[in-house]
C-alpha atoms as a PDB file:
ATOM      1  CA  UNK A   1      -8.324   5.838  13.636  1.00  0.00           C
ATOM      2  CA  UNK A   2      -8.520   2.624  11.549  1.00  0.00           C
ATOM      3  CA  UNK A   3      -5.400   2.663   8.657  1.00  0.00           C
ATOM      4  CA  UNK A   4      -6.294   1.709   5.441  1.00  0.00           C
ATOM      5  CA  UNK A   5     -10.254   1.901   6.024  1.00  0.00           C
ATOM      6  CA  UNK A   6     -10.785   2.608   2.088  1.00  0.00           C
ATOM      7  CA  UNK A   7      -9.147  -1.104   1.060  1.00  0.00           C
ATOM      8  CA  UNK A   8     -11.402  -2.551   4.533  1.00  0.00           C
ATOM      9  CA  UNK A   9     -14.609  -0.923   2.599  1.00  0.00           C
ATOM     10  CA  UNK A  10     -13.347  -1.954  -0.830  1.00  0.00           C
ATOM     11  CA  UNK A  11     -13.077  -5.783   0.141  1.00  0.00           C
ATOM     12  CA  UNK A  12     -16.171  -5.679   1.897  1.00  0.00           C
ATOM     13  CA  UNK A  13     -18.175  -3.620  -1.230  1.00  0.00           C
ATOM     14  CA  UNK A  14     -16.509  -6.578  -3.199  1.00  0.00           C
ATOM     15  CA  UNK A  15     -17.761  -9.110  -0.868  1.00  0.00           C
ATOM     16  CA  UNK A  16     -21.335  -7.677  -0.689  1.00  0.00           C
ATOM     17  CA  UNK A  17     -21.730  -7.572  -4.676  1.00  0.00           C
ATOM     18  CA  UNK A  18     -19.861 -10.994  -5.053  1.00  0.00           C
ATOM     19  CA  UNK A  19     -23.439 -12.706  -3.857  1.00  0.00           C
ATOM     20  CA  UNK A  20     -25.550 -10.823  -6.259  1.00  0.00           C
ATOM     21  CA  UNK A  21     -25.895  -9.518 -10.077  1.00  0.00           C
ATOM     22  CA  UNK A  22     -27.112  -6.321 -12.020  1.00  0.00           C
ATOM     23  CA  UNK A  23     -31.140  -7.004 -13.167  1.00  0.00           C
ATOM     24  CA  UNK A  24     -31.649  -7.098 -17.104  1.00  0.00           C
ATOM     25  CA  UNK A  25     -30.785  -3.650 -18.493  1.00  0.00           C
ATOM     26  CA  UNK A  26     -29.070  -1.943 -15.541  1.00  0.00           C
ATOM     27  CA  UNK A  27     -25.961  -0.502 -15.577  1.00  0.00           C
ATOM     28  CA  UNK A  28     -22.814  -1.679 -13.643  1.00  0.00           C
ATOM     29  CA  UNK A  29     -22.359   1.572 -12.227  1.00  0.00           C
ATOM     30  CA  UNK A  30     -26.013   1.819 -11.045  1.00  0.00           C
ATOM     31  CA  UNK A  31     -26.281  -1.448  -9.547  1.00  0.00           C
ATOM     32  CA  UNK A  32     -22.561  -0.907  -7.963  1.00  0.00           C
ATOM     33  CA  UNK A  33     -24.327   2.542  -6.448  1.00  0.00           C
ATOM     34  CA  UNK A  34     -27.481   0.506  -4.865  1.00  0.00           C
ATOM     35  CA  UNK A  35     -25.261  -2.878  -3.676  1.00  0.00           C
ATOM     36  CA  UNK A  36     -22.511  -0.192  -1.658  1.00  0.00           C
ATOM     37  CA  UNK A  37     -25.424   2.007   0.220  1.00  0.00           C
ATOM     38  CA  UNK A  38     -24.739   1.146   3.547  1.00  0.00           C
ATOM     39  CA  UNK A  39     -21.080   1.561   2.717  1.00  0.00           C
ATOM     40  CA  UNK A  40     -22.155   4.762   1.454  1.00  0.00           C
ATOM     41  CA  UNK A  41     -24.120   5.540   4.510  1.00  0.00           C
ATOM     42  CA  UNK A  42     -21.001   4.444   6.977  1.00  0.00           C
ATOM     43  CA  UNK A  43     -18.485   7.049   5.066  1.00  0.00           C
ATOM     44  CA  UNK A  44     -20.810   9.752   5.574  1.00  0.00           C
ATOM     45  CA  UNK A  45     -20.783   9.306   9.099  1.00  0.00           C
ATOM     46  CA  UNK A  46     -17.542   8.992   9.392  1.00  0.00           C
ATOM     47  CA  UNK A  47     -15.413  10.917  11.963  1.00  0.00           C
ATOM     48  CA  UNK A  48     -13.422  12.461   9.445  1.00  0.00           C
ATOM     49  CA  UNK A  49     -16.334  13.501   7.046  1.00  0.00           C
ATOM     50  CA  UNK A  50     -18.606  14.687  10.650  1.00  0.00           C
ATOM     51  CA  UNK A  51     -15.032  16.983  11.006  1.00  0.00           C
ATOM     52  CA  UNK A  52     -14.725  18.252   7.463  1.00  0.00           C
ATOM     53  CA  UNK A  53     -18.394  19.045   7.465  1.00  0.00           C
ATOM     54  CA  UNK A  54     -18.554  20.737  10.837  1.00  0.00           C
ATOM     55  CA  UNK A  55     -14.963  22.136  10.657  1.00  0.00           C
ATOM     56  CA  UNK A  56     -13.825  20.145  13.559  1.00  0.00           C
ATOM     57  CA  UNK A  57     -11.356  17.561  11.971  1.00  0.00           C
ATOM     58  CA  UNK A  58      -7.997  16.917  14.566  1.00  0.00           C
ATOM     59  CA  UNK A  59      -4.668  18.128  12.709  1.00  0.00           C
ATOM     60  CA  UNK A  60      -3.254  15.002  13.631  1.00  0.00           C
ATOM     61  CA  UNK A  61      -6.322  12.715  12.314  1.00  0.00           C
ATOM     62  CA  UNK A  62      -6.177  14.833   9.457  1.00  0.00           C
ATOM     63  CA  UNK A  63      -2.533  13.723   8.745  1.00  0.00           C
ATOM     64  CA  UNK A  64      -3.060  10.301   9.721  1.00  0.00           C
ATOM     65  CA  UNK A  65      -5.601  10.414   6.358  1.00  0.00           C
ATOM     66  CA  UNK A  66      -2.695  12.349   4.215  1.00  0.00           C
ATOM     67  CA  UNK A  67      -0.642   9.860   4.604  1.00  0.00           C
ATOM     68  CA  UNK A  68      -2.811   6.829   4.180  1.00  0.00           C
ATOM     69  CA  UNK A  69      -3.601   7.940   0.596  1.00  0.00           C
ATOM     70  CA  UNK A  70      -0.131   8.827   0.014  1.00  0.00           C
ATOM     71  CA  UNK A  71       0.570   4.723   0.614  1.00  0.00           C
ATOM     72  CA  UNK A  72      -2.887   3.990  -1.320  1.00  0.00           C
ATOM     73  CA  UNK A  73      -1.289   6.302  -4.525  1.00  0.00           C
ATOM     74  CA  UNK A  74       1.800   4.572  -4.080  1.00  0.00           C
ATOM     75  CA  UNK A  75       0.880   1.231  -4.491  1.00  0.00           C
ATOM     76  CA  UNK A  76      -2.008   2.106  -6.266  1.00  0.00           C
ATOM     77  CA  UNK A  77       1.047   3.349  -8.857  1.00  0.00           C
ATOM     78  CA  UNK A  78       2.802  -0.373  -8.275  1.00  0.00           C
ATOM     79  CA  UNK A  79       0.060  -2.232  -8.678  1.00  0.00           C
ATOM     80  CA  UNK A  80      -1.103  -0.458 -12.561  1.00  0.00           C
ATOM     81  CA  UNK A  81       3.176  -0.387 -13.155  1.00  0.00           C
ATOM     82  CA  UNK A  82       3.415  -4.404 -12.632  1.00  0.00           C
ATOM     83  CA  UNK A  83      -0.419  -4.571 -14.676  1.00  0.00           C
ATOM     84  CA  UNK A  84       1.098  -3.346 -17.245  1.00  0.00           C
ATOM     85  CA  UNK A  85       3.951  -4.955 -17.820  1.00  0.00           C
ATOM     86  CA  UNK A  86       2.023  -8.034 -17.584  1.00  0.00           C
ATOM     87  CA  UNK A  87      -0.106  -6.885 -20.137  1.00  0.00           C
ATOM     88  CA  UNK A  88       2.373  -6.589 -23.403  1.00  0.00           C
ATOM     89  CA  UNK A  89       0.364  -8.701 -25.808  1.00  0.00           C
ATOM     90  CA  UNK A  90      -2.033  -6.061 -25.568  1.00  0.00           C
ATOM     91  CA  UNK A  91      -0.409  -2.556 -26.526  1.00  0.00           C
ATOM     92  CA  UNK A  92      -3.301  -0.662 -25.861  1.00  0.00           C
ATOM     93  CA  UNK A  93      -3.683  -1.797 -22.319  1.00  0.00           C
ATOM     94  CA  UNK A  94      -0.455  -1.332 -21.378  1.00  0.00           C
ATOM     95  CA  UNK A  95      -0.842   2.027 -22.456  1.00  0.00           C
ATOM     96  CA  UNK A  96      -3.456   2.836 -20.733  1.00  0.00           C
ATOM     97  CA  UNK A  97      -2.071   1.491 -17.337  1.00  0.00           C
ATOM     98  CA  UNK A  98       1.061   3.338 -17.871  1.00  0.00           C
ATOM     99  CA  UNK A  99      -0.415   6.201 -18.137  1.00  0.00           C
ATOM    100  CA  UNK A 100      -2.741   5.399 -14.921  1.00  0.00           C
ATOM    101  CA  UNK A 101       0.498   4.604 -13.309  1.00  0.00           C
ATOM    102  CA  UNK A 102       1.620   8.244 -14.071  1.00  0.00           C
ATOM    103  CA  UNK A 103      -1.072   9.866 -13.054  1.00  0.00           C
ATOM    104  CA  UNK A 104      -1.049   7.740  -9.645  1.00  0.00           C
ATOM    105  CA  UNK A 105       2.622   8.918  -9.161  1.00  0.00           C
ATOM    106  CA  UNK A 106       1.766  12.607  -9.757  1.00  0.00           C
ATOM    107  CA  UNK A 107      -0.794  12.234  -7.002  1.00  0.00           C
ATOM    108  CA  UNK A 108       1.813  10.584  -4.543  1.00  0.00           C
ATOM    109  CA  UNK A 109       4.431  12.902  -5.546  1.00  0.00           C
ATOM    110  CA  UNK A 110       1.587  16.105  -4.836  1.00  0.00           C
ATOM    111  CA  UNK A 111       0.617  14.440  -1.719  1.00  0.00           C
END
């Protein structure tokens, strides 16, 4: 089991769109969706998604997962709580990463 696969496949899905740029009149989220297919493609292949879909997934690797995105909420939470007090010359985005921070803690704090 890899740890911390999802930030390997984020820096590589940034790396692979870094090259390129949305065509006249397409959305970000559309060309994000087309640039990350064989990222796509490699999670859905996965061991863990091949266990969840086939009801085969070790306890153990299962775990392993639980607490990999209990570290990705917590820092995830760390990350938007030193964003935003970086941002105070703009209330409304520190607002709005507060409250992501929150909502990132209630997930680690669930998890």
């Amino acid at each position: 089991m890899y740890k911390y696969t999802h930030v390997v496949l984020l820096v590589a899905t940034l790396i692979a769109v870094a090259d390129s740029s949305p065509r006249e009149g397409q959305k970000l989220s559309e060309y994000l969706w087309e640039e990350t297919a064989e990222y796509q493609q490699q999670a859905l292949n996965s061991n863990y998604i091949h266990g969840m879909r086939e009801g085969c997934l070790d306890p153990s690797q299962f775990g392993g997962y639980m607490i990999d995105d209990s570290v990705y909420c917590k820092e995830g939470m760390k990350s938007l709580k030193v964003a935003a007090s970086r941002s105070s010359d703009n209330k409304t985005l520190e607002k709005f990463l507060r409250s992501e921070a929150n909502s990132w803690k209630g997930y680690w704090e669930w998890l």
